[in-house]
C-alpha atoms as a PDB file:
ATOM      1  CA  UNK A   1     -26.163 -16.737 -20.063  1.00  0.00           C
ATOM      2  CA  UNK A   2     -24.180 -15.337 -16.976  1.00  0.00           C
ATOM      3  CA  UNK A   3     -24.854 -11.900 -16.341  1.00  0.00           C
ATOM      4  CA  UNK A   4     -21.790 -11.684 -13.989  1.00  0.00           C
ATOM      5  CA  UNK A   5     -19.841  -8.409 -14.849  1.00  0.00           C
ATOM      6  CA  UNK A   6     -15.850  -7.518 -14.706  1.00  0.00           C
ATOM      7  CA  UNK A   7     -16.337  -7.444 -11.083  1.00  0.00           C
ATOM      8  CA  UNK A   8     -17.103 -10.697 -10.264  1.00  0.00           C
ATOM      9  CA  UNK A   9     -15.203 -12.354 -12.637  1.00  0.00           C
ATOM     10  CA  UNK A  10     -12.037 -10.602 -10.906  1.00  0.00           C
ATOM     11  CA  UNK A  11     -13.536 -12.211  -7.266  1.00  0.00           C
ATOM     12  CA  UNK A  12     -12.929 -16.106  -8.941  1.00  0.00           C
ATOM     13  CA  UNK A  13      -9.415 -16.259  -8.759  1.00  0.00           C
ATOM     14  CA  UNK A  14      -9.290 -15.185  -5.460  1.00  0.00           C
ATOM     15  CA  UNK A  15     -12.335 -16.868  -4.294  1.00  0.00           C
ATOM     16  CA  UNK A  16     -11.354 -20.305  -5.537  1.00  0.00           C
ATOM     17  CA  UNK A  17      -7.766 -19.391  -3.963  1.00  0.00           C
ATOM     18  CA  UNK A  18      -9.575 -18.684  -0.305  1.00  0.00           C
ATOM     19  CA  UNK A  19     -11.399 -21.578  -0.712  1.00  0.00           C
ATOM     20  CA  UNK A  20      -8.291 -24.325  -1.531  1.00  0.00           C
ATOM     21  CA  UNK A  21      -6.331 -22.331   1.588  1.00  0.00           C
ATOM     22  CA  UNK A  22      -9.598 -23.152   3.825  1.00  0.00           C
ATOM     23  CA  UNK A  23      -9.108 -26.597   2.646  1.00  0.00           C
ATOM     24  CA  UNK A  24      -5.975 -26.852   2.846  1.00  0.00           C
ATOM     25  CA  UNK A  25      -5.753 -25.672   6.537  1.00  0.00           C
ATOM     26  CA  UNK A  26      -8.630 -27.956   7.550  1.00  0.00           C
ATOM     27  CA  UNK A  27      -6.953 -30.903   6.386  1.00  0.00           C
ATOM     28  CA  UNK A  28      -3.793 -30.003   7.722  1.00  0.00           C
ATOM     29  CA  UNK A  29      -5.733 -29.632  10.927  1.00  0.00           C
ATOM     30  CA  UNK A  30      -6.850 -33.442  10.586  1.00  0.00           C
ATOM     31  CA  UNK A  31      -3.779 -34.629   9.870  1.00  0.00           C
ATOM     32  CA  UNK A  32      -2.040 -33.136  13.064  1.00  0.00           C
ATOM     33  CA  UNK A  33      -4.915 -33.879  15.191  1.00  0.00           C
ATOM     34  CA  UNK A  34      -4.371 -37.562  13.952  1.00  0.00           C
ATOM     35  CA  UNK A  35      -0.469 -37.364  14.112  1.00  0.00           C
ATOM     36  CA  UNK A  36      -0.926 -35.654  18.248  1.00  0.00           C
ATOM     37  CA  UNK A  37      -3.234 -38.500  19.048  1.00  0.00           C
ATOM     38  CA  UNK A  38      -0.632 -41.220  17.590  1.00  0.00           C
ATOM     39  CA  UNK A  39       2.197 -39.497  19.335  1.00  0.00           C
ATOM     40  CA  UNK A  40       0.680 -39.405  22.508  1.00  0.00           C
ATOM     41  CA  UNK A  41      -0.386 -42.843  22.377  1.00  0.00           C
ATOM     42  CA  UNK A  42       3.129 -44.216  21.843  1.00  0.00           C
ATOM     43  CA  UNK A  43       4.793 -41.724  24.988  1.00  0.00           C
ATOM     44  CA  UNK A  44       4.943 -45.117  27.050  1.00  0.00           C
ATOM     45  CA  UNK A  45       7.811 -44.174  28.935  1.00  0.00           C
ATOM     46  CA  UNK A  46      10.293 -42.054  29.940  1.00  0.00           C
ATOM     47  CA  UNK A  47      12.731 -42.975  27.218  1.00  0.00           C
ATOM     48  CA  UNK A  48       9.667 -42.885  24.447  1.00  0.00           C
ATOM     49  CA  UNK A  49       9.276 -38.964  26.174  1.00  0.00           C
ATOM     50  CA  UNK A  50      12.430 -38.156  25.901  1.00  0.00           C
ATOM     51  CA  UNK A  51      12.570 -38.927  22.023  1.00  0.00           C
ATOM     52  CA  UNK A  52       9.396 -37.367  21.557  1.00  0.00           C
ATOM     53  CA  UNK A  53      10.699 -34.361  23.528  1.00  0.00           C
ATOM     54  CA  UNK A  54      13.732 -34.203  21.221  1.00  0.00           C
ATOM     55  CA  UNK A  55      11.723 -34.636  17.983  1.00  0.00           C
ATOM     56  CA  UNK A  56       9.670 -31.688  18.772  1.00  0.00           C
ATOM     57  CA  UNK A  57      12.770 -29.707  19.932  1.00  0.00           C
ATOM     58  CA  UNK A  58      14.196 -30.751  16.383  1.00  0.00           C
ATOM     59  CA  UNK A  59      10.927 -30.139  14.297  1.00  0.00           C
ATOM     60  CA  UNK A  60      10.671 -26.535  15.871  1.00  0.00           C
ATOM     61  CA  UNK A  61      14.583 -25.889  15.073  1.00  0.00           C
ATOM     62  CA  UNK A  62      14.015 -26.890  11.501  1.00  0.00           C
ATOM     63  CA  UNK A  63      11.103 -24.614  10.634  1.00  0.00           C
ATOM     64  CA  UNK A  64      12.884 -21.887  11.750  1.00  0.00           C
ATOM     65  CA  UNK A  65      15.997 -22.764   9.827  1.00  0.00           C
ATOM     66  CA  UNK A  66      13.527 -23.816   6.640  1.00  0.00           C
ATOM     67  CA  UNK A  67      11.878 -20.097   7.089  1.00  0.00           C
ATOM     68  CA  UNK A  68      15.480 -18.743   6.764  1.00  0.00           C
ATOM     69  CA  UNK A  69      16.900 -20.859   3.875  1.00  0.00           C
ATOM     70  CA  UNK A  70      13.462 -19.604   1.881  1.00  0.00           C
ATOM     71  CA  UNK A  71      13.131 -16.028   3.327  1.00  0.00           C
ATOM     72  CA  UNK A  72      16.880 -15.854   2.263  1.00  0.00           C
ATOM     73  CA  UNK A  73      16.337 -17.188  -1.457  1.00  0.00           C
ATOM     74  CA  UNK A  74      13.170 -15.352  -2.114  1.00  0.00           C
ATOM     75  CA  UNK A  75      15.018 -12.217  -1.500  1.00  0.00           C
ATOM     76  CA  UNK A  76      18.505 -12.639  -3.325  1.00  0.00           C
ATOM     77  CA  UNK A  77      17.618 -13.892  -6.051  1.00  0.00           C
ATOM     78  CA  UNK A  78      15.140 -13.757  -9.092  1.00  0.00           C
ATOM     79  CA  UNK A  79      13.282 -10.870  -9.999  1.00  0.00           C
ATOM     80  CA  UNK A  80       9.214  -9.864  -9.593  1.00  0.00           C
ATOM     81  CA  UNK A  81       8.386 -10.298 -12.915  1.00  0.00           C
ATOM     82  CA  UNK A  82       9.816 -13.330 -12.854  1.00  0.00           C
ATOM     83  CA  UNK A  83       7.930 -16.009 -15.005  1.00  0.00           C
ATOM     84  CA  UNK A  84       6.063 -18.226 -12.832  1.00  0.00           C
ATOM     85  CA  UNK A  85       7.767 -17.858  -9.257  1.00  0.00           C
ATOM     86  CA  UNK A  86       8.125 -14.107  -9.445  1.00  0.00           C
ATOM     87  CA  UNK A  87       4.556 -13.983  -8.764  1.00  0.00           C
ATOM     88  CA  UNK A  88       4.196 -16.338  -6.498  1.00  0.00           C
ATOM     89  CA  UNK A  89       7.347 -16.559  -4.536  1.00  0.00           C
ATOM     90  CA  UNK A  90       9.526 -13.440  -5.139  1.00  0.00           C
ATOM     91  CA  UNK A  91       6.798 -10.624  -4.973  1.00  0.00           C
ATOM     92  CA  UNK A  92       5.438 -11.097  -1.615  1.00  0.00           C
ATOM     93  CA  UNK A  93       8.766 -11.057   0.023  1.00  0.00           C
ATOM     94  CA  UNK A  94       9.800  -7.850  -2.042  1.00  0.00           C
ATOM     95  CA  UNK A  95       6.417  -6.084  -0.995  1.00  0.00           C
ATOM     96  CA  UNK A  96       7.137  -7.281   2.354  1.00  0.00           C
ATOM     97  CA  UNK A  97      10.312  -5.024   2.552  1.00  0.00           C
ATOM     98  CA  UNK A  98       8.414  -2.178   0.511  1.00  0.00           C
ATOM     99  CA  UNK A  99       5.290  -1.938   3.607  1.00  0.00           C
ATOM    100  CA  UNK A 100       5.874  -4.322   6.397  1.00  0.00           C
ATOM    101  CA  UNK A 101       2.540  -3.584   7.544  1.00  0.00           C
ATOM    102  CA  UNK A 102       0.976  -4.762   5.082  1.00  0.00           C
ATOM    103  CA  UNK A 103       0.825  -8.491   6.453  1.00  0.00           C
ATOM    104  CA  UNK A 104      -0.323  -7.384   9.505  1.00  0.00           C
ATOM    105  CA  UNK A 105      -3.444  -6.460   7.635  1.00  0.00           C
ATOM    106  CA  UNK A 106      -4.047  -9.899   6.383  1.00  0.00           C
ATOM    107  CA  UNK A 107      -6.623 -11.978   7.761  1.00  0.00           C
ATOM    108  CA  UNK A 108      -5.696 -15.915   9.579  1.00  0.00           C
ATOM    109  CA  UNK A 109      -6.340 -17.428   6.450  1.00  0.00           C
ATOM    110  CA  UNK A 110      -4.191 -15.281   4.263  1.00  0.00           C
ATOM    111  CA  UNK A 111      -1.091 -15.838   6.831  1.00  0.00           C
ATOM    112  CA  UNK A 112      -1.713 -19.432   7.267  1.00  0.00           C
ATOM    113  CA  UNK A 113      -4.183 -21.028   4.184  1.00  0.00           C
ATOM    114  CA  UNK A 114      -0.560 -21.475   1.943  1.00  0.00           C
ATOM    115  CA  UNK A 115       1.821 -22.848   4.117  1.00  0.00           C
ATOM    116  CA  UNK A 116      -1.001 -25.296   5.093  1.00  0.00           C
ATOM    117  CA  UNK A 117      -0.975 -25.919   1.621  1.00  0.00           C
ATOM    118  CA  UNK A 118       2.561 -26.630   1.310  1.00  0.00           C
ATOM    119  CA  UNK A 119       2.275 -28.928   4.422  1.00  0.00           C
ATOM    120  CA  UNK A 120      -0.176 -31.411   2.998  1.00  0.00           C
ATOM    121  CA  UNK A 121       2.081 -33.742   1.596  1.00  0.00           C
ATOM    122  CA  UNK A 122       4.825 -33.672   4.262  1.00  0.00           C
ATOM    123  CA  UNK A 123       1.382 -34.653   6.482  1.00  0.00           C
ATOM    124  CA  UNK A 124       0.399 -36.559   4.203  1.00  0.00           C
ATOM    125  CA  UNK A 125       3.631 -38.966   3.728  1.00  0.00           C
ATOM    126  CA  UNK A 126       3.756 -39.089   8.008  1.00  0.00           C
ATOM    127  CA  UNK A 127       0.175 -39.785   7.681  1.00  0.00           C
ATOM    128  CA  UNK A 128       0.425 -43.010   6.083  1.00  0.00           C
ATOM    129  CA  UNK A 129       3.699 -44.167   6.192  1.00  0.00           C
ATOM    130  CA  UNK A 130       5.009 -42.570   9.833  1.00  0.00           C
ATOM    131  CA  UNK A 131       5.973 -45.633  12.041  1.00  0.00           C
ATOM    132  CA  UNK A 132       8.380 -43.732  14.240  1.00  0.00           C
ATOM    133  CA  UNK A 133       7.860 -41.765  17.118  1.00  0.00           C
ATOM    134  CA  UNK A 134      10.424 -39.533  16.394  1.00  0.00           C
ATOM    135  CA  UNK A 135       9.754 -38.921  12.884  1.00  0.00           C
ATOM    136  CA  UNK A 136       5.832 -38.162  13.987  1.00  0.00           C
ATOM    137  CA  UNK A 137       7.167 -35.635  16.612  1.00  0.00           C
ATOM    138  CA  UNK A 138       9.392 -34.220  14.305  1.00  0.00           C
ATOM    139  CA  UNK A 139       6.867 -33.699  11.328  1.00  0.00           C
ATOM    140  CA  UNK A 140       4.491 -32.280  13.872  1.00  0.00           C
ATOM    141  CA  UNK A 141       6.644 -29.670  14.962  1.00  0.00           C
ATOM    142  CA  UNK A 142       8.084 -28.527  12.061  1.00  0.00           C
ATOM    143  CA  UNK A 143       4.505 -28.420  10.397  1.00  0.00           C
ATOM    144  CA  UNK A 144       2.755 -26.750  12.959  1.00  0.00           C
ATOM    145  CA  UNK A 145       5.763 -23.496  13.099  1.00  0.00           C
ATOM    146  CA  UNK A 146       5.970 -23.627   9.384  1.00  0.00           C
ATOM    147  CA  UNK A 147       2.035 -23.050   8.910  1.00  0.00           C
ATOM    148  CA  UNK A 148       2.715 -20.681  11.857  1.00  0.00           C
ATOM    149  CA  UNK A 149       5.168 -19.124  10.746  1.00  0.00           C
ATOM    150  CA  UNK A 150       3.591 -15.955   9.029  1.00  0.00           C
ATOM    151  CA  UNK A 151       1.482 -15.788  11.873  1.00  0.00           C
ATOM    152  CA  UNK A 152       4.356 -14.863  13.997  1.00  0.00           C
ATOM    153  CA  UNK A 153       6.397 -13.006  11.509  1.00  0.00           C
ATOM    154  CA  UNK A 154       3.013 -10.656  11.637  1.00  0.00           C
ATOM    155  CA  UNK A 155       3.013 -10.355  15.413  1.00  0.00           C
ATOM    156  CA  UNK A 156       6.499  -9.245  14.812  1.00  0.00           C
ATOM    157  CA  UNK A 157       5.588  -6.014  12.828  1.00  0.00           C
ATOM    158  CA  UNK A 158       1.908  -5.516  15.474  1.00  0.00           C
ATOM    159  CA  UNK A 159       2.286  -3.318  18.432  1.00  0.00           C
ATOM    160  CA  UNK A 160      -0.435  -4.301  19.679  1.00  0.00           C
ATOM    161  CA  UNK A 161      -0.158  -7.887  20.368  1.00  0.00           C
ATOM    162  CA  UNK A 162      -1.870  -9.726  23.374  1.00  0.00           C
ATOM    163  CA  UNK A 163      -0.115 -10.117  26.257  1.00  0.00           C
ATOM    164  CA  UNK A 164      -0.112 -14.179  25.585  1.00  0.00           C
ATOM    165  CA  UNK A 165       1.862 -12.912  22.325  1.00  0.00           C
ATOM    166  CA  UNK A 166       3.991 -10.676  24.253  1.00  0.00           C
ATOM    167  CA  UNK A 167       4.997 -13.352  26.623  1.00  0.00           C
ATOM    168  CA  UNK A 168       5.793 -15.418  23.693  1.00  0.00           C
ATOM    169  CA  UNK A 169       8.226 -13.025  22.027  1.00  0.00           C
ATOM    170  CA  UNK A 170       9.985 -12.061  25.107  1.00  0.00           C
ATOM    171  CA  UNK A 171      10.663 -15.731  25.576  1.00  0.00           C
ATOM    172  CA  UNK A 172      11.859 -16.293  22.404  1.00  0.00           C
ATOM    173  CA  UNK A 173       9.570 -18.447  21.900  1.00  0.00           C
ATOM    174  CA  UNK A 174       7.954 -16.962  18.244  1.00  0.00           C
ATOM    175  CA  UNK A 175      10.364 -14.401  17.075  1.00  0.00           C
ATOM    176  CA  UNK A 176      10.896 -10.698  18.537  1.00  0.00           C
ATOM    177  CA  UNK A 177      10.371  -7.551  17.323  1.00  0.00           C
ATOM    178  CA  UNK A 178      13.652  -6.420  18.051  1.00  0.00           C
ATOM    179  CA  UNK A 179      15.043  -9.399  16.791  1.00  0.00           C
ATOM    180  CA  UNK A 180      13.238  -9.256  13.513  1.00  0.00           C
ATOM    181  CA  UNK A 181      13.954  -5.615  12.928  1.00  0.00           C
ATOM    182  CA  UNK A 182      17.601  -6.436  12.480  1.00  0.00           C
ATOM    183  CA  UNK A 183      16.482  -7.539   9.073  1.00  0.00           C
ATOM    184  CA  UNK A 184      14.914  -4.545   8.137  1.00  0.00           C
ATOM    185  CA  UNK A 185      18.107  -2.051   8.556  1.00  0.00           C
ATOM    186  CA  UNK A 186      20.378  -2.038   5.639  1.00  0.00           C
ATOM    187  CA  UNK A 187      20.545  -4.320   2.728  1.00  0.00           C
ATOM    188  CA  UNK A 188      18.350  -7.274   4.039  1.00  0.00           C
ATOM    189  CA  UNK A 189      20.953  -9.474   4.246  1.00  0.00           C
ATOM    190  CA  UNK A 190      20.666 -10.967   7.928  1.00  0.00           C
ATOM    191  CA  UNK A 191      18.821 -12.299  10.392  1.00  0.00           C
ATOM    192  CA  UNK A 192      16.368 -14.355   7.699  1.00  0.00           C
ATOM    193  CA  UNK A 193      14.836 -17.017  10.148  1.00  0.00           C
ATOM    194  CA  UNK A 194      11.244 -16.086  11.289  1.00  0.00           C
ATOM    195  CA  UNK A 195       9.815 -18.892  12.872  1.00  0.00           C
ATOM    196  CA  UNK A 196      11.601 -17.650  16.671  1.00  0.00           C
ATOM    197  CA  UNK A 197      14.315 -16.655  15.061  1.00  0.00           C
ATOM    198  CA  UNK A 198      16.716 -19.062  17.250  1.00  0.00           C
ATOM    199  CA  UNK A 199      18.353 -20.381  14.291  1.00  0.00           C
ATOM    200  CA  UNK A 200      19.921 -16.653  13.290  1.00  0.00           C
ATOM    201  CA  UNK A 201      22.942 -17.061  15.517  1.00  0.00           C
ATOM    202  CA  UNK A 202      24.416 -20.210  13.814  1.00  0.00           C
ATOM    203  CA  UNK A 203      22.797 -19.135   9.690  1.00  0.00           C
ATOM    204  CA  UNK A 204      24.464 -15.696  10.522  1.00  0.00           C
ATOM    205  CA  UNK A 205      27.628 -16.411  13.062  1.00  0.00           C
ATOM    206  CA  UNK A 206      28.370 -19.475  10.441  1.00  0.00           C
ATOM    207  CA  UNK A 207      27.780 -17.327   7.248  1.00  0.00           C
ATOM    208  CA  UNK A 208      25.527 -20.279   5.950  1.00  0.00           C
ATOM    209  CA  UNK A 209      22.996 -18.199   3.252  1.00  0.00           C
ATOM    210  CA  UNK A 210      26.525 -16.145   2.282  1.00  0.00           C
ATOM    211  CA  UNK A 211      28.327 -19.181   1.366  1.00  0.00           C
ATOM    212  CA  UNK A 212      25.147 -20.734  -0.160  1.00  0.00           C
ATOM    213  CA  UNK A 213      24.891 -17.285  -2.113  1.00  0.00           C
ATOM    214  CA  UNK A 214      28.271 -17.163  -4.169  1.00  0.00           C
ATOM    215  CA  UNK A 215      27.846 -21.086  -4.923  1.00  0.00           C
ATOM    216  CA  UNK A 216      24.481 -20.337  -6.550  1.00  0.00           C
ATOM    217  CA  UNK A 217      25.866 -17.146  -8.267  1.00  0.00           C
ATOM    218  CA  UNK A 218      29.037 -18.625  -9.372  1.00  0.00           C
ATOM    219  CA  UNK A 219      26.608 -21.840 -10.695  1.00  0.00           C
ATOM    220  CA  UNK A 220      24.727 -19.096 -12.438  1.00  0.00           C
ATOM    221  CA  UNK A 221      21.509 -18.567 -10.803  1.00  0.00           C
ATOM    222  CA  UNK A 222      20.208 -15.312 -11.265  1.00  0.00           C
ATOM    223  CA  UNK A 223      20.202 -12.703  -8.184  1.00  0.00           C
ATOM    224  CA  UNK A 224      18.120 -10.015  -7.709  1.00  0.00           C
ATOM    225  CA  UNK A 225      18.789  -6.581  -9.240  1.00  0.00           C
ATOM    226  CA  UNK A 226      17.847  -4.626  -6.158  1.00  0.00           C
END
């Protein structure tokens, strides 16, 4: 008979949930590792540079855009206690505008382990049935800055960053503070992308998540009380 108390059986879930993240970043660590040495091997030439230059241009504009489109949806609409996604979706981008800190006190595998997760089958679909050099580029891009991506929307809310880190938001190369603060003033209702953030100026300037947002409300999907 197990003599393990309330205690420990509270430390499962979460155990068992560190350990599929671990996983789940290792093997997402393989599978770029394999998809790098495959790209590399077919950069032949200048033109097979130049596409691979492009993908990876592409793959890095995407993640940020992808952040954006699910930043934006996670906070317009549903509700916390929604069944199902309002705990895992909705709730950490609510508490996220309650303490913004409070990522910044998460360890790697926190930020990373479940968007590694949600990689593995994009990685797993270039894996084994990538013949192109620009769709390899491409995936490993976009999956690299989307497992990333928490990672640098946390060095956004740090102050004390590295300088490597600084160098890297002043370039605009993972997104800004200042940048990223824009979201927090008012209503939330800009500035969603937080990959680097580049992708702001057309989802914003365009209105994209604003048009997208009275097509899903006048189809009935329900937005968020708050």
């Amino acid at each position: 008979m197990s003599t393990a108390g309330p205690a420990a059986a509270s430390d499962q879930g979460p155990r068992a949930q560190r350990a599929l993240e671990a996983a789940a970043l290792a093997l997402a660590g393989i599978a770029l590792a394999v998809l790098v040495v495959r790209l590399v091997r077919r950069v032949d030439s200048l033109h097979a540079a130049t596409i691979a230059g492009i993908a990876l241009l592409a793959g890095y504009l995407l993640a940020d855009f992808v952040s954006g489109l699910v930043h934006w949806f996670c906070d317009r609409f549903f509700e916390e206690n929604t069944p199902i996604v309002g705990r895992l979706f909705i709730a950490p981008f609510r508490e996220h505008h309650r303490d913004p800190l409070a990522m910044t006190r998460h360890d790697s595998l926190e930020l990373l382990g479940n968007s590694a997760l949600g990689m593995l089958p994009i990685l797993a679909a270039a894996w084994w049935c990538g013949d192109s050099l620009f769709a390899d580029g491409l995936t490993i891009a976009f999956a690299t800055a989307s497992i990333a991506a928490n990672r640098f929307h946390a060095w956004a809310h740090t102050t004390d960053v590295s300088r490597t880190v600084q160098w890297l938001q002043g370039h605009r190369l993972v997104l800004p503070p200042r940048h990223h603060a824009r979201h927090h003033r008012g209503s939330y209702t800009s500035h969603y992308c937080m990959t680097t953030g580049w992708m702001n100026a057309c989802t914003d300037g365009l209105g994209v998540f604003t048009a997208l947002e009275r097509a899903l409300r006048a189809l009935g999907m329900p937005a968020t009380s708050a």
